[in-house]
Protein backbone atom coordinates (compact mmCIF):
# COMPACT_ATOMS: atom_id res chain seq x y z
CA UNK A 1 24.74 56.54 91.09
CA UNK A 2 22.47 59.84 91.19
CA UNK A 3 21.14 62.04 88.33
CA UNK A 4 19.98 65.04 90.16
CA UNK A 5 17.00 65.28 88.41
CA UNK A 6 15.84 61.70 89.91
CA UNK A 7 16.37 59.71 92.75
CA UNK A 8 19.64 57.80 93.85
CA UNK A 9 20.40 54.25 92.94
CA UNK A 10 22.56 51.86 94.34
CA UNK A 11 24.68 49.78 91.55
CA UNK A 12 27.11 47.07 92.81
CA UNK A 13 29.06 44.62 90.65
CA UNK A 14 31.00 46.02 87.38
CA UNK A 15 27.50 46.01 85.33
CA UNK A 16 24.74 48.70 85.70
CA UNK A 17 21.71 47.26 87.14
CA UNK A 18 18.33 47.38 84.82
CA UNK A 19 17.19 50.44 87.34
CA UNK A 20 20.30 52.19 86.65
CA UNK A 21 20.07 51.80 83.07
CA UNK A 22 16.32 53.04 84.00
CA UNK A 23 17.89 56.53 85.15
CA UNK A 24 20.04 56.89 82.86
CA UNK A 25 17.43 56.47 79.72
CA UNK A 26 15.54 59.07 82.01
CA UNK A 27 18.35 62.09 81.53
CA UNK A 28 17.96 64.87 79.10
CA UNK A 29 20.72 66.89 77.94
CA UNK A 30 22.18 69.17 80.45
CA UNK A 31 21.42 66.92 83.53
CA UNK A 32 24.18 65.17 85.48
CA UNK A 33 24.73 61.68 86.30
CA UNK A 34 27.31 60.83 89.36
CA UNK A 35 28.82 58.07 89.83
CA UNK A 36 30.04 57.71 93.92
CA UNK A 37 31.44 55.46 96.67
CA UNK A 38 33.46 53.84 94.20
CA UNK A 39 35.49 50.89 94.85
CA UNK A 40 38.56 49.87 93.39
CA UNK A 41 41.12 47.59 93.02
CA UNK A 42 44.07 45.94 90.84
CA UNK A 43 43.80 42.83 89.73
CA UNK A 44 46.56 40.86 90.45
CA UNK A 45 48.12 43.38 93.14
CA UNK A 46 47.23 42.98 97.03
CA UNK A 47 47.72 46.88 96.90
CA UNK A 48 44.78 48.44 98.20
CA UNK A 49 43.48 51.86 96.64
CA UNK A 50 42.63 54.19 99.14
CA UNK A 51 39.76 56.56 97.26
CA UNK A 52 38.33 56.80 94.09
CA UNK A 53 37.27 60.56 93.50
CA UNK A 54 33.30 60.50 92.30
CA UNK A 55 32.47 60.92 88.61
CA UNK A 56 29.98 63.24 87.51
CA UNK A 57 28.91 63.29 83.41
CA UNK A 58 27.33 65.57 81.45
CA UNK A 59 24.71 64.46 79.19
CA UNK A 60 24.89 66.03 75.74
CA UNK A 61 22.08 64.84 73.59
């Protein structure tokens, strides 16, 4: 996860880490936040996803 206003930080797991939450508190309106290197998968499915296109969000307030 990136804002580009800040340095990069690495999250793993399905919960944000306290130094992500850190960065994100840190945004003011009009930066973005991207989420990246995303890995997916369904539960309950041995299909395997092949790429998960990045997220990028707009704070607003």
């Amino acid at each position: 996860m990136e804002c580009l206003s800040q340095f990069a930080v690495d999250v793993e797991g399905a919960t944000m880490s306290s130094a992500a939450k850190n960065l994100i508190s840190k945004a003011r309106k009009g930066d973005l936040i991207s989420i990246y290197d995303i890995k997916a998968k369904i539960i309950g499915n041995n299909y395997k996803l092949k790429r998960v296109l990045p997220i990028i969000i707009e704070v607003s307030n």
